[in-house]
Protein backbone atom coordinates (compact mmCIF):
# COMPACT_ATOMS: atom_id res chain seq x y z
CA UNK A 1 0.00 0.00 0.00
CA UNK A 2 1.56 3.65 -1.05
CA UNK A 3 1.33 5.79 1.73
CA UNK A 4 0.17 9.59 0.25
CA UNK A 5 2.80 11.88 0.48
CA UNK A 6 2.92 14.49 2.96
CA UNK A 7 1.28 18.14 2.39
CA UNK A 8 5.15 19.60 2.30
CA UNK A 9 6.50 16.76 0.02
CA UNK A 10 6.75 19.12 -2.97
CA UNK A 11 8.52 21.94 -1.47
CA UNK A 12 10.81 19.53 0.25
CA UNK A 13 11.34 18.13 -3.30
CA UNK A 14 12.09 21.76 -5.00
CA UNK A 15 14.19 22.08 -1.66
CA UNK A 16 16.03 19.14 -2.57
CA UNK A 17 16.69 20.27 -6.05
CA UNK A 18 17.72 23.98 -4.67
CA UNK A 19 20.51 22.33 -3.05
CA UNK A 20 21.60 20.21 -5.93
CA UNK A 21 22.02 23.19 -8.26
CA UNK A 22 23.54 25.50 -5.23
CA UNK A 23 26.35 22.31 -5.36
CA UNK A 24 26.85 22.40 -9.17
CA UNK A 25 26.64 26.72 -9.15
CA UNK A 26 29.36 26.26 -6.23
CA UNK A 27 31.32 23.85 -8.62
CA UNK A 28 31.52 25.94 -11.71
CA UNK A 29 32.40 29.14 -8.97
CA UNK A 30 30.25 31.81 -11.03
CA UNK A 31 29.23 34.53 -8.31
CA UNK A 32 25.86 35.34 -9.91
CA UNK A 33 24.98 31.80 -10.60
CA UNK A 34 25.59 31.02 -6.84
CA UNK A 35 23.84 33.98 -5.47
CA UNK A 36 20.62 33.02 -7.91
CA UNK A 37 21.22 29.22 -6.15
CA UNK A 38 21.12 30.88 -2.40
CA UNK A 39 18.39 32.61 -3.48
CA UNK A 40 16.02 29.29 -4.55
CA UNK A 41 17.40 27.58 -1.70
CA UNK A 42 16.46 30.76 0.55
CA UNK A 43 12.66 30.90 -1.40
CA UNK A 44 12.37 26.94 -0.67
CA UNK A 45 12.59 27.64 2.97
CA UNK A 46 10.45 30.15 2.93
CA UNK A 47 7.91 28.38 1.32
CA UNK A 48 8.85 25.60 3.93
CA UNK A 49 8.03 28.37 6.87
CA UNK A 50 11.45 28.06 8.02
CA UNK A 51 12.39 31.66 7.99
CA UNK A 52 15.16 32.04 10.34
CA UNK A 53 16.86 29.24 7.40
CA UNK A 54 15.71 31.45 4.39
CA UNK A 55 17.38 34.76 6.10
CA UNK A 56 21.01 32.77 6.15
CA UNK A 57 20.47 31.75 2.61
CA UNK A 58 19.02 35.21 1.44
CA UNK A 59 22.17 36.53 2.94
CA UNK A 60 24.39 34.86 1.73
CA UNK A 61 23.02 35.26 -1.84
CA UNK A 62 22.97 38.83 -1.11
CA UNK A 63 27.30 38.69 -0.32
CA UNK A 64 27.57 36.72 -3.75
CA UNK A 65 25.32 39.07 -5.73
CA UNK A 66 27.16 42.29 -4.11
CA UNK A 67 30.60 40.39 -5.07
CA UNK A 68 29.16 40.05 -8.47
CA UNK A 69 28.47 44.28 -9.08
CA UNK A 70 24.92 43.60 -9.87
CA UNK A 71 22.99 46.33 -8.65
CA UNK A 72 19.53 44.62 -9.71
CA UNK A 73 20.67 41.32 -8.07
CA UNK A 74 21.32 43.29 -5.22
CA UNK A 75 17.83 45.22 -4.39
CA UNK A 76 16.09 42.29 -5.52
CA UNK A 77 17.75 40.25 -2.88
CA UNK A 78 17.19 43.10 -0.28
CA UNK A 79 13.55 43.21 -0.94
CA UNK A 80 13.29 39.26 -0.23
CA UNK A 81 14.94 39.62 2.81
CA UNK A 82 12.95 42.27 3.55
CA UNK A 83 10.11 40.30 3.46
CA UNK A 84 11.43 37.59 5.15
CA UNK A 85 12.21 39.34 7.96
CA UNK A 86 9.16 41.18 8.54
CA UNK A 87 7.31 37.36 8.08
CA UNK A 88 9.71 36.07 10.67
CA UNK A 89 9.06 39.25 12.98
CA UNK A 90 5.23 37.89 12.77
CA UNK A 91 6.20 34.57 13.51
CA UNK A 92 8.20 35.09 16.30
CA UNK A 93 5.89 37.75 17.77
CA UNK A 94 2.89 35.56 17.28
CA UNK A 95 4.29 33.09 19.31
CA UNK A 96 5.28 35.62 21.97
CA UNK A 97 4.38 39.48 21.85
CA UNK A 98 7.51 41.44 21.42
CA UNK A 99 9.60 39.10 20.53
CA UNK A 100 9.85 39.92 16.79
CA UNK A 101 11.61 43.67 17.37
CA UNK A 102 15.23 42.31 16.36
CA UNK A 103 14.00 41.10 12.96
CA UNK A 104 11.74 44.45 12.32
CA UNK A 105 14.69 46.35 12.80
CA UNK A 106 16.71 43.84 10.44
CA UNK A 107 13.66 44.35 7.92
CA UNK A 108 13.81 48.03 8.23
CA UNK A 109 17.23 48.15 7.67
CA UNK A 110 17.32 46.32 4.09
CA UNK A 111 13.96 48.07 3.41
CA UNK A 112 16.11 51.47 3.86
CA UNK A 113 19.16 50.19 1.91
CA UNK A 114 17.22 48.60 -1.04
CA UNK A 115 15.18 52.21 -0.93
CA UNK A 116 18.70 53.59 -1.56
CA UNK A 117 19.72 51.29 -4.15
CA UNK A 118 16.30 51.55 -5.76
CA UNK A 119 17.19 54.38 -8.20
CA UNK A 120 20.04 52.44 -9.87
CA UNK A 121 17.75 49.52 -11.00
CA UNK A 122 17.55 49.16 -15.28
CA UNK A 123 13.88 49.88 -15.93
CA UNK A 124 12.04 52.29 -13.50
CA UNK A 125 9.17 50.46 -14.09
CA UNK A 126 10.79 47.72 -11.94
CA UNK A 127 12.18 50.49 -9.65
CA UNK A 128 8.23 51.41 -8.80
CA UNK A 129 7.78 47.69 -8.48
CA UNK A 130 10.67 47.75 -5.45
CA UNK A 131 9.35 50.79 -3.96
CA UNK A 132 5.52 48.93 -3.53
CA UNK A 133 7.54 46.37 -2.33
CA UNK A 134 9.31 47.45 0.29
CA UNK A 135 6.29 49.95 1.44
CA UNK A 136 4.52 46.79 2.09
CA UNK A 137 7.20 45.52 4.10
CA UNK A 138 7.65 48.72 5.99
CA UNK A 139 3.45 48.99 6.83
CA UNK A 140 4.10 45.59 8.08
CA UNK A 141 6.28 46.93 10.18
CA UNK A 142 4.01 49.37 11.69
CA UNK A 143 6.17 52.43 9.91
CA UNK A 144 2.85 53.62 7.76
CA UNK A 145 4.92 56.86 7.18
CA UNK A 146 7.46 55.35 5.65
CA UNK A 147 5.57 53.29 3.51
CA UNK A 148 3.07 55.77 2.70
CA UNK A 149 6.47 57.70 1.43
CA UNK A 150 7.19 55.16 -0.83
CA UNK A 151 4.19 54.22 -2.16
CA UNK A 152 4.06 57.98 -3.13
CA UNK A 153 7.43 57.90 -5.08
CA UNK A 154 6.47 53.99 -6.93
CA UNK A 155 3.18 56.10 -7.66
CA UNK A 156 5.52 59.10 -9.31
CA UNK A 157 7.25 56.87 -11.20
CA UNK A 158 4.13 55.00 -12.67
CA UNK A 159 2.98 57.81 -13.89
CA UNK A 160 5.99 59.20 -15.68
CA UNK A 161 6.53 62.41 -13.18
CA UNK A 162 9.58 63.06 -11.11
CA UNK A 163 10.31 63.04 -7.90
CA UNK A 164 10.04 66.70 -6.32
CA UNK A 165 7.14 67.34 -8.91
CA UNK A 166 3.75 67.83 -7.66
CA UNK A 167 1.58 65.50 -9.18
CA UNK A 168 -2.14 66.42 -10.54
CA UNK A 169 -5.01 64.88 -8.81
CA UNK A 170 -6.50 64.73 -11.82
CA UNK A 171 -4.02 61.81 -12.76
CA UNK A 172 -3.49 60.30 -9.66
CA UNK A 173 -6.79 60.83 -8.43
CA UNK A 174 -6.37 57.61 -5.63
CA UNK A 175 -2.81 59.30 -3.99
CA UNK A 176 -5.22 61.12 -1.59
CA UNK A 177 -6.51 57.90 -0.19
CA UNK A 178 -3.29 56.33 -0.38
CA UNK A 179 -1.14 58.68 1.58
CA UNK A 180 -4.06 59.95 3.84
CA UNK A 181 -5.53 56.08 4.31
């Protein structure tokens, strides 16, 4: 008789396979290749709930990519720790209140750097995309200011104005709510 396989059988399959190609990117010693292999490995855990695991990986990715000069390697990495963080703030202050501050701070600090780094992405479309990102991240966070200050400049660049510029309610007309909600 085949026993069904448990609910996190897949993801401890794509796990699995992470860590095989982290072992051949490691082999062949190509700094971006190996930071892209962290990163799986890091998303696998995540997807596993082990966040305290996907943090080492996503930091170690982020060493590689920042070895490797790749700007948008970099911020994209920052952003998933970011996240990662802020989930493992939850975590850890769901199971007892308070407990999560070391990891907000962590989360606020790559939210702050990837902020900075933000403006040196390829496509400003994907620059807006960071921005919503790490606003989410940061309202997690409790820091609505902050967020609502990024959401603000994503919402500039969507619509093709620049930062400093005041922007016509006519053609943002939700910023209000945004900003004020």
């Amino acid at each position: 008789m085949l026993q069904a396989p448990l609910p996190d059988e897949p993801a401890r399959e794509a796990l699995r396979q992470a860590a095989a190609a982290l072992d051949k990117a490691e082999a062949d010693g190509q700094p971006p290749a190996i930071s892209r292999a962290l990163a799986q490995v890091a998303l696998c855990y995540r997807h596993l709930k082990a966040m305290g695991s996907a943090e080492t990986y996503f930091e170690a990715a982020l060493r590689w990519a920042r070895s490797a000069g790749s700007t948008d390697q970099v911020v994209d990495l920052l952003c998933d720790l970011c996240e990662t963080t802020v989930e493992l703030a939850e975590a850890q202050s769901a199971h007892r209140p308070g407990s999560g501050r070391a990891a907000r701070e962590r989360a606020r600090d790559h939210a702050f750097e990837a902020s900075t780094l933000a403006g040196r992405v390829a496509d400003p479309h994907w620059e807006a995309t960071v921005l919503l990102r790490i606003g989410d991240a940061l309202d997690r966070c409790g820091d609505h200011d902050d967020a609502a200050l990024l959401q603000t400049r994503a919402l500039r660049l969507m619509s093709g104005h620049r930062a400093g510029t005041v922007l016509d309610p006519a053609v943002m007309p939700g910023l209000g709510r945004v900003v004020d909600g």
